[in-house]
Protein backbone atom coordinates (compact mmCIF):
# COMPACT_ATOMS: atom_id res chain seq x y z
CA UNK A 1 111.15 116.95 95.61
CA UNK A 2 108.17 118.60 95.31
CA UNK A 3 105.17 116.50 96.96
CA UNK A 4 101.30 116.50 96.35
CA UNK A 5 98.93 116.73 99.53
CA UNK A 6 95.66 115.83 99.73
CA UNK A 7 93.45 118.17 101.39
CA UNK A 8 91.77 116.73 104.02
CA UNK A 9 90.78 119.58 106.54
CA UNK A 10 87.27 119.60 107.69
CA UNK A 11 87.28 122.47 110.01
CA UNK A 12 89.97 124.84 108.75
CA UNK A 13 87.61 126.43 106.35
CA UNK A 14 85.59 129.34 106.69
CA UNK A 15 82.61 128.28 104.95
CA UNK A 16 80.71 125.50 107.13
CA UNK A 17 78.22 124.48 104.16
CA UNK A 18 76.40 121.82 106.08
CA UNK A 19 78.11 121.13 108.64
CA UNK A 20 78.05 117.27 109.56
CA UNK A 21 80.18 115.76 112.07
CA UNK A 22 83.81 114.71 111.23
CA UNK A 23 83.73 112.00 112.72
CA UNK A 24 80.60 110.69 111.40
CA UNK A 25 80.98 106.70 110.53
CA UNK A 26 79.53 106.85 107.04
CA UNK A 27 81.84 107.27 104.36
CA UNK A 28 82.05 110.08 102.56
CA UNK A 29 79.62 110.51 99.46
CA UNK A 30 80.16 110.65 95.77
CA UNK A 31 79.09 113.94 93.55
CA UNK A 32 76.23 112.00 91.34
CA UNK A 33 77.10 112.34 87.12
CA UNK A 34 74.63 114.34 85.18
CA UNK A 35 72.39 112.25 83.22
CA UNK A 36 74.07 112.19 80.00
CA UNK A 37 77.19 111.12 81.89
CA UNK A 38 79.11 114.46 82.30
CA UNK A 39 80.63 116.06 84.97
CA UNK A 40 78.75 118.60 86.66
CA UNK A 41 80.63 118.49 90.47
CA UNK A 42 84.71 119.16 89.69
CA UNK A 43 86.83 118.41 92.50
CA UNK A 44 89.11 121.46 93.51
CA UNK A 45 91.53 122.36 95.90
CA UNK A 46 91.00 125.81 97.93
CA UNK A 47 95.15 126.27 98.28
CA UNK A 48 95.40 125.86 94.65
CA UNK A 49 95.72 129.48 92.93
CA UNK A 50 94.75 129.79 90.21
CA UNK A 51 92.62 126.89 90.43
CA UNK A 52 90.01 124.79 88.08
CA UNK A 53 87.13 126.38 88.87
CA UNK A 54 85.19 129.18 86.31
CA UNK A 55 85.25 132.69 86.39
CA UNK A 56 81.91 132.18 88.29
CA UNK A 57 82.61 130.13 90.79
CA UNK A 58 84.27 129.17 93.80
CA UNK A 59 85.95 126.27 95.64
CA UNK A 60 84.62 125.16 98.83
CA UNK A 61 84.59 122.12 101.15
CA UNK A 62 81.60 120.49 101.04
CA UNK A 63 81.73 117.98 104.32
CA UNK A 64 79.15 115.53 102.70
CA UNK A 65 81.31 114.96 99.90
CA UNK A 66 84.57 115.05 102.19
CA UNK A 67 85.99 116.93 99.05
CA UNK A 68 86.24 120.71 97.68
CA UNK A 69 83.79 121.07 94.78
CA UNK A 70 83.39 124.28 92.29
CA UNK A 71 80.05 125.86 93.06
CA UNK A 72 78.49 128.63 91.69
CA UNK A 73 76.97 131.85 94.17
CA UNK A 74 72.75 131.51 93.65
CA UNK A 75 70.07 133.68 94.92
CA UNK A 76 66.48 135.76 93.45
CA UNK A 77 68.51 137.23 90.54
CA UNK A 78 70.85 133.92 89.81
CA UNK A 79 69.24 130.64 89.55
CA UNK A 80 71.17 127.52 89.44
CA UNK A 81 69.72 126.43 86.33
CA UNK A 82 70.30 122.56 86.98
CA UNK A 83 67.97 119.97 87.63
CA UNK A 84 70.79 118.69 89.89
CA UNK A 85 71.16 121.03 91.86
CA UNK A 86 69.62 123.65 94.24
CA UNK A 87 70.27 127.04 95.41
CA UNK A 88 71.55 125.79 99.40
CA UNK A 89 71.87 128.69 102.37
CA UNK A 90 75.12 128.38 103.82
CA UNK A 91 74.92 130.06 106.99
CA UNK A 92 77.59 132.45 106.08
CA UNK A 93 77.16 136.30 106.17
CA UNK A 94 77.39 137.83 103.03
CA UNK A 95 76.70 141.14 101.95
CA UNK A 96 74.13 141.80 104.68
CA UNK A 97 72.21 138.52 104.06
CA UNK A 98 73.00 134.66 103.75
CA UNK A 99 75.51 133.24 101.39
CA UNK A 100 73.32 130.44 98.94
CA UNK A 101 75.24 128.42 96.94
CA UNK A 102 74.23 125.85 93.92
CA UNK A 103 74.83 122.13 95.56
CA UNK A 104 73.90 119.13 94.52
CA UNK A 105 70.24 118.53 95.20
CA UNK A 106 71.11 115.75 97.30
CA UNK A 107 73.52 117.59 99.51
CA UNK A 108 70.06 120.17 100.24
CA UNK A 109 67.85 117.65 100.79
CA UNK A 110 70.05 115.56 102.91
CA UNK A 111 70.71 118.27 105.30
CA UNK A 112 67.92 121.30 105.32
CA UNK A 113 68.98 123.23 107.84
CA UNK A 114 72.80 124.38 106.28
CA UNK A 115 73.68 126.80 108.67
CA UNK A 116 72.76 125.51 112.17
CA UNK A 117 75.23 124.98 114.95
CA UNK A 118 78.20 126.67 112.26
CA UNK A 119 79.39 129.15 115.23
CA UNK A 120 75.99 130.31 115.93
CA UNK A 121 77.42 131.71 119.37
CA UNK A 122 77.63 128.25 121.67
CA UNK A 123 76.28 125.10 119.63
CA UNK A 124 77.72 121.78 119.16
CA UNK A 125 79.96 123.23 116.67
CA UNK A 126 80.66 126.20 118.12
CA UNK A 127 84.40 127.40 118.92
CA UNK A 128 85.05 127.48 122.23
CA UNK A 129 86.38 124.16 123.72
CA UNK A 130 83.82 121.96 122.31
CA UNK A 131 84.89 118.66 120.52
CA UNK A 132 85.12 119.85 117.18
CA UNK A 133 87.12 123.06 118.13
CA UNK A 134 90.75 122.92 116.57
CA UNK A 135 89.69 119.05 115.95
CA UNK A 136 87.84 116.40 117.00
CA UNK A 137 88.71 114.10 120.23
CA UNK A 138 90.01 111.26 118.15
CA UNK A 139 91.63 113.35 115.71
CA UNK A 140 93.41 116.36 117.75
CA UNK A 141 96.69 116.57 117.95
CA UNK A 142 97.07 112.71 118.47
CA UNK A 143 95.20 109.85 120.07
CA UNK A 144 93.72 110.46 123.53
CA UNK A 145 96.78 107.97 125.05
CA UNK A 146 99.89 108.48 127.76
CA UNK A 147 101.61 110.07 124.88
CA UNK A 148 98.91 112.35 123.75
CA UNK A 149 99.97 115.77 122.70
CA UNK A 150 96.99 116.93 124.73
CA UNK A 151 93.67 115.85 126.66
CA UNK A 152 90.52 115.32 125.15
CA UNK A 153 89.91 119.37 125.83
CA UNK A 154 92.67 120.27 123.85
CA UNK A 155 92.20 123.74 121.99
CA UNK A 156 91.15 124.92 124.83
CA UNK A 157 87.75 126.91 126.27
CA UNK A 158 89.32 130.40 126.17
CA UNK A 159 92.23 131.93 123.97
CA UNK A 160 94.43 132.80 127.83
CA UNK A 161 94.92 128.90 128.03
CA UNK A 162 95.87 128.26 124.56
CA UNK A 163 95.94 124.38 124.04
CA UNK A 164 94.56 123.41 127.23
CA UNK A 165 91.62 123.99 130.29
CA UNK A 166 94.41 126.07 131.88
CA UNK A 167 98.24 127.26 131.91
CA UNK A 168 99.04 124.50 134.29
CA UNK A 169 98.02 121.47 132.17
CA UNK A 170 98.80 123.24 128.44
CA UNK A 171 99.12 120.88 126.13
CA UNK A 172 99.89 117.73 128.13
CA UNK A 173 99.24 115.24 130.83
CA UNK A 174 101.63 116.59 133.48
CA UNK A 175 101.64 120.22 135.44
CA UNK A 176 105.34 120.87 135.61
CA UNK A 177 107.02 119.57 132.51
CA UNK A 178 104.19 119.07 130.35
CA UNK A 179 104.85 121.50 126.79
CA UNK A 180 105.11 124.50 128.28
CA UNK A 181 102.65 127.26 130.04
CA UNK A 182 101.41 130.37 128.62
CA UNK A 183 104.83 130.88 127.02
CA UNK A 184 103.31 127.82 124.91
CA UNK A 185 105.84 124.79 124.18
CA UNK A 186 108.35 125.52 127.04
CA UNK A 187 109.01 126.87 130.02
CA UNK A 188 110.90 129.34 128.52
CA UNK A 189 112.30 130.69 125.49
CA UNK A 190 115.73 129.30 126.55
CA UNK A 191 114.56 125.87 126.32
CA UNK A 192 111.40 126.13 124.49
CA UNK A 193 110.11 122.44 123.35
CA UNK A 194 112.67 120.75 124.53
CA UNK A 195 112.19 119.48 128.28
CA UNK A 196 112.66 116.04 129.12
CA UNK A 197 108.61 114.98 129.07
CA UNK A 198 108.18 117.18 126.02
CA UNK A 199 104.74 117.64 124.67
CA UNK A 200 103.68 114.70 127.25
CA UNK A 201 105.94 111.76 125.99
CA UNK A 202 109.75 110.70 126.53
CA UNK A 203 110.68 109.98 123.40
CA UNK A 204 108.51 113.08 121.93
CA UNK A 205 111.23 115.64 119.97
CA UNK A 206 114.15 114.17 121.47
CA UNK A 207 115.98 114.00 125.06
CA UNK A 208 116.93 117.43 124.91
CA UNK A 209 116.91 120.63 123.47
CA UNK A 210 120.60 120.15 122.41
CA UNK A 211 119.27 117.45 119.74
CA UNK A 212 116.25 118.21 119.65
CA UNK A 213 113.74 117.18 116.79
CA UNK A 214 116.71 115.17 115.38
CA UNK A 215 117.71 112.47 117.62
CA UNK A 216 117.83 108.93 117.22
CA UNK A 217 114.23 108.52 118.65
CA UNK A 218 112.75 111.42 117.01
CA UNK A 219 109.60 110.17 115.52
CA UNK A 220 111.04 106.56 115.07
CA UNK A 221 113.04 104.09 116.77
CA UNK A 222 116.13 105.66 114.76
CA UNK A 223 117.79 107.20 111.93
CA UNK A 224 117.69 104.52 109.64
CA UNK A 225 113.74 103.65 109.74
CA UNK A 226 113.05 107.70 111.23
CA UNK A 227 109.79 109.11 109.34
CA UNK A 228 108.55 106.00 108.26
CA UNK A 229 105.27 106.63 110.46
CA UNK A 230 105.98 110.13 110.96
CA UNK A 231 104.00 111.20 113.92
CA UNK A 232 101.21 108.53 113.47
CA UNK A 233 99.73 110.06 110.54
CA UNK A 234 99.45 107.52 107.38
CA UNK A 235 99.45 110.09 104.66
CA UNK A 236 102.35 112.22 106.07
CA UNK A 237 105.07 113.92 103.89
CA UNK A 238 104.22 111.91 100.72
CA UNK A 239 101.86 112.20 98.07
CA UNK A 240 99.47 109.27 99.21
CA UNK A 241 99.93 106.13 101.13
CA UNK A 242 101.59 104.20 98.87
CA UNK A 243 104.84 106.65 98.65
CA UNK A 244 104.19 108.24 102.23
CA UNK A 245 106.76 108.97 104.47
CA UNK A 246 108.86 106.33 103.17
CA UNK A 247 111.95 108.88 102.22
CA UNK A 248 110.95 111.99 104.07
CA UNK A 249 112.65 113.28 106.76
CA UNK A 250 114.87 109.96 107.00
CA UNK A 251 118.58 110.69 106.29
CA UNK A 252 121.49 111.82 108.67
CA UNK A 253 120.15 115.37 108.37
CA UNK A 254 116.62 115.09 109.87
CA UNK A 255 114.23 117.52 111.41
CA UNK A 256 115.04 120.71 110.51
CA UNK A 257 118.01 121.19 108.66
CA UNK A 258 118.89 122.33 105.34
CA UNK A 259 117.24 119.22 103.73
CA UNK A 260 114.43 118.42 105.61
CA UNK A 261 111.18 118.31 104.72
CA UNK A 262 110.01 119.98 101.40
CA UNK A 263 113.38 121.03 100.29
CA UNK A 264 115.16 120.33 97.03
CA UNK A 265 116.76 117.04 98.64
CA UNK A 266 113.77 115.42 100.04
CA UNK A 267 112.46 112.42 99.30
CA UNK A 268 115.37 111.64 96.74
CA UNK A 269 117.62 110.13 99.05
CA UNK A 270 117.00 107.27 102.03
CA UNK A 271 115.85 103.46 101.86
CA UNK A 272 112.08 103.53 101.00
CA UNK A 273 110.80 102.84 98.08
CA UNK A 274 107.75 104.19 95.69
CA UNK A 275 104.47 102.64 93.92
CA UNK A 276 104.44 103.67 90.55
CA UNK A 277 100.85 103.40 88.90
CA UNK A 278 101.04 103.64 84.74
CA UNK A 279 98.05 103.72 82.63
CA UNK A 280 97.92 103.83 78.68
CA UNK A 281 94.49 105.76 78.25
CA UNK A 282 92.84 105.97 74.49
CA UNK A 283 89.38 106.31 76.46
CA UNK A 284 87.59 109.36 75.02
CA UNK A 285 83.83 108.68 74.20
CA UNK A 286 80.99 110.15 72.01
CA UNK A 287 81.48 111.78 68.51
CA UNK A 288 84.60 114.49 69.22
CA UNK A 289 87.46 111.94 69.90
CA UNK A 290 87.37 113.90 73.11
CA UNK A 291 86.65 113.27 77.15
CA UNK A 292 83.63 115.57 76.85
CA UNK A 293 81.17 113.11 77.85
CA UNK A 294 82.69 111.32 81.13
CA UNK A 295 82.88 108.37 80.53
CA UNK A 296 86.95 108.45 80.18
CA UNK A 297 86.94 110.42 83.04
CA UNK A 298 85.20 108.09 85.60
CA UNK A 299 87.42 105.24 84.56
CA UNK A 300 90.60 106.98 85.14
CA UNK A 301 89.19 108.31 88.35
CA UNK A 302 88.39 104.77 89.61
CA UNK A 303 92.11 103.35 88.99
CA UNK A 304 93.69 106.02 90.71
CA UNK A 305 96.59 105.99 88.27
CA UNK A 306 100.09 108.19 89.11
CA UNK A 307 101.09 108.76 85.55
CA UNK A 308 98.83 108.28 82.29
CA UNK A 309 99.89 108.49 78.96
CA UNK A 310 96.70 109.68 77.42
CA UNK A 311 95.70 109.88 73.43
CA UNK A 312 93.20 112.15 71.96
CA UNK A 313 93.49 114.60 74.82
CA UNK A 314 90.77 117.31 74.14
CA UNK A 315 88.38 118.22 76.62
CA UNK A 316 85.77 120.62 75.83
CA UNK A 317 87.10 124.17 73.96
CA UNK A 318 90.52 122.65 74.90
CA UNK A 319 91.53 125.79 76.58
CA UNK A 320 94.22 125.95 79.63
CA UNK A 321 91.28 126.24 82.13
CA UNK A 322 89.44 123.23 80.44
CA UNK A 323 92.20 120.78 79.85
CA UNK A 324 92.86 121.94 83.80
CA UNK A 325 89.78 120.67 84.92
CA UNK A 326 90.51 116.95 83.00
CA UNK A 327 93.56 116.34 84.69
CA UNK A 328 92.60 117.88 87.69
CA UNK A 329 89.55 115.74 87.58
CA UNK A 330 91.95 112.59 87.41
CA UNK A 331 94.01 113.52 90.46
CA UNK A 332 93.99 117.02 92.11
CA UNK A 333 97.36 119.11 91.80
CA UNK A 334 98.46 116.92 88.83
CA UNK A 335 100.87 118.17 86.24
CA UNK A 336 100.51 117.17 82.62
CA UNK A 337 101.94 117.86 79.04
CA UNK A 338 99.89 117.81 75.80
CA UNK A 339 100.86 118.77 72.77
CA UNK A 340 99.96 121.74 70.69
CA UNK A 341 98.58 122.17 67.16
CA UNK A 342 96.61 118.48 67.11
CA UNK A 343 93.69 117.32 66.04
CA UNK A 344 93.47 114.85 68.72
CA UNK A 345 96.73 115.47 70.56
CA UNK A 346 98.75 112.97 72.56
CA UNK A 347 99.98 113.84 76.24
CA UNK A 348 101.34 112.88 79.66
CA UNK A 349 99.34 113.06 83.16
CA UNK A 350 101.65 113.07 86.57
CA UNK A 351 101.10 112.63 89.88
CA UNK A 352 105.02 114.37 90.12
CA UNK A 353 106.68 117.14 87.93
CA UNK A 354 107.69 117.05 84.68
CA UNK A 355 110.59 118.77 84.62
CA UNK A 356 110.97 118.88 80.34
CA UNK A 357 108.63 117.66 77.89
CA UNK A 358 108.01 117.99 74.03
CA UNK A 359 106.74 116.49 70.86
CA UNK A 360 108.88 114.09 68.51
CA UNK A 361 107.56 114.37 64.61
CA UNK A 362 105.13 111.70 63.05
CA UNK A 363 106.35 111.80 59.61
CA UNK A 364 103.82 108.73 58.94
CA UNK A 365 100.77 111.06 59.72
CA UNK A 366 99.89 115.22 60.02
CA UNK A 367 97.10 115.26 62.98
CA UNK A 368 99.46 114.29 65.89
CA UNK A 369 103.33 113.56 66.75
CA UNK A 370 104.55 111.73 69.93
CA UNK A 371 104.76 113.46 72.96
CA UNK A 372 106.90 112.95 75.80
CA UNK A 373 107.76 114.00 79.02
CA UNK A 374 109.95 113.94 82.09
CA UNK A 375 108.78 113.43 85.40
CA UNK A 376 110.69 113.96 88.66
CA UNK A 377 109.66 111.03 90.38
CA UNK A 378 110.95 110.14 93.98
CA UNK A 379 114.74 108.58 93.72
CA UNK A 380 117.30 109.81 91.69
CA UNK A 381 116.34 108.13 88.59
CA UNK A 382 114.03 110.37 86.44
CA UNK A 383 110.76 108.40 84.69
CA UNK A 384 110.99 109.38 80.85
CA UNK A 385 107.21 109.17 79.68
CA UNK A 386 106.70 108.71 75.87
CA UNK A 387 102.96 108.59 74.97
CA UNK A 388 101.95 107.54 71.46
CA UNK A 389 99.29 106.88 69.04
CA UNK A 390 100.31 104.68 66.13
CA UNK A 391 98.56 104.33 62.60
CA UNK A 392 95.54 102.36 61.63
CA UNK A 393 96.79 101.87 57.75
CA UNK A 394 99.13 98.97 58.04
CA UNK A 395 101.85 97.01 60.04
CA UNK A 396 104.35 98.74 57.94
CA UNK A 397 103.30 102.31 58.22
CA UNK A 398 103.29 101.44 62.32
CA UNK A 399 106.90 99.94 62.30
CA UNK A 400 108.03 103.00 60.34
CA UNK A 401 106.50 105.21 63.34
CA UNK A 402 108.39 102.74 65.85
CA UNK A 403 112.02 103.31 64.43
CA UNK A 404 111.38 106.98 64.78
CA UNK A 405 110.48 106.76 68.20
CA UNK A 406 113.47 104.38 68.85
CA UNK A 407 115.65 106.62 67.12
CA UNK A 408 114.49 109.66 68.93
CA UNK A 409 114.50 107.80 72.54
CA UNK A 410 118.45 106.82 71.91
CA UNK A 411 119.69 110.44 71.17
CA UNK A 412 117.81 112.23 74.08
CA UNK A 413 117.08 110.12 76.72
CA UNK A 414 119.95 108.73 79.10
CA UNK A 415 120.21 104.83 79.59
CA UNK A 416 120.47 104.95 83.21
CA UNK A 417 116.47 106.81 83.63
CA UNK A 418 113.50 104.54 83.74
CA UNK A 419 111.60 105.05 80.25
CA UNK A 420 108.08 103.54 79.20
CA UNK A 421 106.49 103.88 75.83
CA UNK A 422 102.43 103.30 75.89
CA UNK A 423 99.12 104.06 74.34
CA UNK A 424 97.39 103.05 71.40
CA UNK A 425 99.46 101.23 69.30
CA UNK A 426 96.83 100.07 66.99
CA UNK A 427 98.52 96.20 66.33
CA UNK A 428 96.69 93.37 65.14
CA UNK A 429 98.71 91.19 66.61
CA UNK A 430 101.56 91.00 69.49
CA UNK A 431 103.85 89.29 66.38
CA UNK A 432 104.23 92.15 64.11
CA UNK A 433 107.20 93.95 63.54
CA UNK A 434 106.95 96.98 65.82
CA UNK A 435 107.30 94.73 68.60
CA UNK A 436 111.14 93.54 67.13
CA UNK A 437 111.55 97.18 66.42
CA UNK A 438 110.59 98.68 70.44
CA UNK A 439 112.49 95.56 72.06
CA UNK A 440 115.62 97.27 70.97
CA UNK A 441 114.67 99.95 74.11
CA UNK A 442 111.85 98.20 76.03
CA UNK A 443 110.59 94.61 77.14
CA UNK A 444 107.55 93.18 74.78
CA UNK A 445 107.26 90.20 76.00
CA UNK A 446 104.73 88.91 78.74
CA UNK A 447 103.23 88.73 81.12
CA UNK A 448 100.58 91.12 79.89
CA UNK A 449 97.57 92.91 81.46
CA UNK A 450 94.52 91.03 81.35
CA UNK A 451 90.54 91.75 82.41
CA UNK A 452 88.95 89.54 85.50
CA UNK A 453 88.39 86.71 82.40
CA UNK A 454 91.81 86.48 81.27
CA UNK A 455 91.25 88.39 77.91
CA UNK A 456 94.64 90.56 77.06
CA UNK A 457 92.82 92.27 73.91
CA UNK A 458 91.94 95.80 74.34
CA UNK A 459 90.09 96.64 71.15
CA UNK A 460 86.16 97.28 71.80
CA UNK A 461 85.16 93.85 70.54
CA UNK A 462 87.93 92.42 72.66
CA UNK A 463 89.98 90.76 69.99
CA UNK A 464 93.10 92.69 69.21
CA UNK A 465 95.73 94.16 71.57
CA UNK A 466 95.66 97.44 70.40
CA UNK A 467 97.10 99.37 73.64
CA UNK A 468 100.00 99.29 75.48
CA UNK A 469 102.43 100.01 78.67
CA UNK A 470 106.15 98.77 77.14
CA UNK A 471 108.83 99.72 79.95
CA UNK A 472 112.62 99.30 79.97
CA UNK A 473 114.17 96.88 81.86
CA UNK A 474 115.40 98.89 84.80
CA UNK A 475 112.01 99.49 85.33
CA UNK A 476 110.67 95.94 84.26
CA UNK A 477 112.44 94.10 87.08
CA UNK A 478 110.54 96.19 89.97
CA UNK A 479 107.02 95.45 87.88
CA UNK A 480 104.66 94.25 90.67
CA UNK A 481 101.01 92.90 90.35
CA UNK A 482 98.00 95.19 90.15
CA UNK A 483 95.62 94.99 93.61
CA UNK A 484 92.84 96.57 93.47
CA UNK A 485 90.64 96.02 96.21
CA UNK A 486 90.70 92.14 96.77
CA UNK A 487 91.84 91.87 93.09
CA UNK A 488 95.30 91.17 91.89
CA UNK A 489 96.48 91.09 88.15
CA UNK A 490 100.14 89.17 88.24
CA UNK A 491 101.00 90.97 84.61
CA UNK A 492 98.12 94.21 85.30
CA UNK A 493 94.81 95.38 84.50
CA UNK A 494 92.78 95.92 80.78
CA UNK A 495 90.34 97.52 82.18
CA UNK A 496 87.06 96.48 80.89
CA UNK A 497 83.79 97.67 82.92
CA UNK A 498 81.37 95.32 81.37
CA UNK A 499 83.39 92.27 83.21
CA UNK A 500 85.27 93.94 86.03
CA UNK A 501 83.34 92.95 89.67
CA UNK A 502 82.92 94.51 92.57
CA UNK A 503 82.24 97.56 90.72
CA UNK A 504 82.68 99.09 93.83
CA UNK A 505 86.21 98.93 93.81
CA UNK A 506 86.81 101.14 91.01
CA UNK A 507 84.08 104.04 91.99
CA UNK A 508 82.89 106.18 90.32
CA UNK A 509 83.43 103.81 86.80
CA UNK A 510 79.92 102.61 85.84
CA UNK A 511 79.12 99.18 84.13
CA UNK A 512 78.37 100.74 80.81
CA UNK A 513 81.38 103.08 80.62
CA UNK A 514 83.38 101.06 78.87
CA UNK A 515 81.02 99.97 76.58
CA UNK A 516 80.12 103.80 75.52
CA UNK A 517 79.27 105.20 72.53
CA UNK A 518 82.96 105.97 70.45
CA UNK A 519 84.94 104.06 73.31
CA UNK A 520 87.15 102.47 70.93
CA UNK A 521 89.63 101.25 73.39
CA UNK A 522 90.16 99.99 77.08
CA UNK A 523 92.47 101.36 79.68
CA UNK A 524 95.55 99.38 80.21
CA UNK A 525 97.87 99.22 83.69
CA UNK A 526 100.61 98.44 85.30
CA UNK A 527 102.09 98.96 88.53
CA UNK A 528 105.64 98.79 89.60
CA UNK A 529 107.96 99.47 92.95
CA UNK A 530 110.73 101.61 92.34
CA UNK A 531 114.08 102.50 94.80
CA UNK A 532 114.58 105.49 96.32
CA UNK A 533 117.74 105.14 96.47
């Protein structure tokens, strides 16, 4: 199955905009909001093609921000044109004179000289065998331990003793079996990475290079539990630490055979398990029943949700490229669904793919139908994603809409798939008879999500549950609490960010966002812990 990576790289890029330490002990910053609470900064991702950023502009890693941001080129004849920001020098060639970029003012100000020390010829950051060459110390290639896939000059002062200070000690702590010579990662081409002290550890790759890379110590302490801490690395082969590793590279036919690692059969078979984040999201703000302003942006950012089921999904001119840069905004690489023709359109955000999707008929109402979606989650089980936005006029009207959803759920989707059913229901009250008519396909009853105070209403005033997440009971019985940060929610979250503290733990969400102009609704979510197997 087909995995999202976050990129994380700090020195694999060739532009070195300001080029701060890696392994600098502040945390990374936070791209400030424009005044008016829009997005000016948009995450991207430089491997992404074609990506989120305008015609104008490009994506590159900006080490402040520990992220990729979309900036524009700036110079005599192209100002940035934004309070916020300021045209930056780069320290990048570019045709015949610097390369200046618009960056956040802060990023300028914070660091004035941008292109000092960027492989000036012999600086701290020059390439060469310094620490930052091919990685930082701490971070290259492993821990500086006894099992160290190199010493803390690893990478090497010249390109003749690739991986090491010379072809005797390349790539490991010993002279004669250490990970090869020149003829890097063996002694020979015979037997190439697969000696007995292997890359400088006994257990490293296997015993041998008969089995190696797919013995019973390869990279765990066997078959059964293999991968789980892949090579040391917390976010490796899975799409974030909750999922990682947990599946990958786990089953009989480990390390490189036909299904390992990225292929069609990973991460769909082994013993792990996955953390499934859903979030019903009727959040837009302002006048345009749209996510124009931010506001709905911020909060889904600070949640971190995997899959949203989102209602009045318009983003500026709701072109490809725009409604790219919403859901990219909300987690980089995501796929989503939203339907076509609507005046304030339904649709499904995924951390995984969605595989099919469509739109079931309202026949209670003409400016949007009920989309759906379905998403290849990890496991064999597919999660069936039906996002909906039911009618304001009456209890009847609403039950209406919820026997046409049943109806359409029990003649395409298969019983044995997970299947939730959530947005903005619109319901005065958790008695009415939508409720009787949904239980027929999902569980209505409680617990329910609930702010820090206890409240379960989601309405603006906080006095009606107007929004749901309704899942069937496969999926109920591996419905886990919400943590977030040193918060836990037993039946999950209404988000609320006039009550929710430490606002810190849901960054960037402000206080007010919730409380914005046209926010009609809170954000509602539950978590759950699904089988891979």
């Amino acid at each position: 199955m087909k995995k999202t990576f976050s990129y994380l790289a700090c020195a694999a890029v060739s532009l070195t905009i300001l080029a701060l330490a890696c392994g600098d002990s502040d945390p990374p910053k936070t791209p400030l909001p424009l005044e008016d609470g829009g997005v000016l900064w948009v995450q991207c991702d430089p491997q992404q093609v074609p990506g989120v950023c305008g015609a104008d502009e490009e994506c590159r890693f900006v080490p402040f921000y520990d992220r990729s941001i979309c900036v524009r080129p700036c110079g005599p004849q192209a100002a940035c044109g934004q309070a916020e920001a300021q045209c930056c020098p780069t320290g990048e060639e570019r045709d015949g004179g610097e390369a200046t970029f618009c960056l956040p003012s802060e990023v300028c100000e914070a660091t004035p000289d941008a292109g000092a020390d960027a492989g000036d010829g012999g600086e701290a950051a020059d390439d060469g065998g310094s620490t930052l060459d091919g990685g930082d110390v701490e971070g290259d290639a492993g821990p500086v331990t006894d099992t160290d896939a190199g010493p803390e000059t690893d990478a090497g002062p010249g390109p003749g003793t690739d991986a090491g200070p010379g072809p005797e000690t390349d790539a490991g702590p010993g002279p004669v079996t250490d990970a090869g010579t020149q003829i890097d990662a063996g002694p020979g081409p015979e037997t190439d990475a697969g000696p007995v002290t292997d890359a400088g550890t006994q257990i490293d790759a296997g015993p041998g290079p008969e089995i190696d890379a797919g013995s019973p110590i390869d990279a765990g302490p066997g078959p059964g539990t293999d991968a789980g801490t892949d090579a040391g690395s917390p976010i490796d082969a899975g799409p974030g630490p909750g999922t990682d590793a947990g599946t990958d590279a786990g089953t009989s036919t480990d390390a490189g055979t036909s299904t390992d690692a990225g292929t069609s059969t990973d991460a769909g078979t082994g013993t792990g398990y996955t953390n499934i984040r859903i979030m019903a999201a009727n959040i837009s703000s302002g006048n345009g029943q749209d996510y124009d302003p931010g506001h709905g942006i911020r909060l889904m950012q600070g949640v971190d949700p995997d899959v949203v089921l989102i209602q009045e999904f318009n983003y500026r001119t709701d072109s490809v490229a725009d409604i790219s840069t919403l859901v990219n905004a909300v987690g980089s690489g995501f796929y989503y669904y939203r339907e076509e023709g609507a005046q304030i359109p339904n649709g499904v955000i995924s951390r995984w793919p969605i595989i099919q999707s469509g739109e079931w008929n309202d026949t209670q109402v003409s400016n949007r139908d009920f989309a759906w979606a379905r998403i290849d989650i990890p496991g064999p089980k597919d999660l069936w994603a039906v996002s909906v936005h039911l009618l304001t006029s009456g209890s009847g009207a609403r039950n209406n809409e919820a026997n046409l959803i049943v109806n359409y759920i029990r003649a395409q989707i298969p019983e044995s798939d997970y299947l939730v059913i959530g947005g903005d229901l619109n319901t005065d009250s958790r008695s009415e008879a939508c409720f009787t008519t949904f239980k027929n396909v999902v569980v209505t009853t409680a617990p329910h999500p609930a702010d820090k105070n206890g409240n379960v209403n989601t309405n603006a005033n906080r006095n009606k549950p107007y929004d749901h997440v309704l899942v069937d009971a496969d999926l109920n019985q591996y419905h886990q609490p919400t943590v977030i940060g040193s918060n836990s929610f037993a039946g999950g979250l209404v988000l609320d960010t006039r009550v929710y503290t430490p606002l810190s733990d849901i960054a960037p969400a402000q206080s007010g966002d919730s409380g914005a102009s046209g926010m009609q609704h809170m954000g509602i979510i539950k978590d759950f812990r699904v089988p891979n197997f």
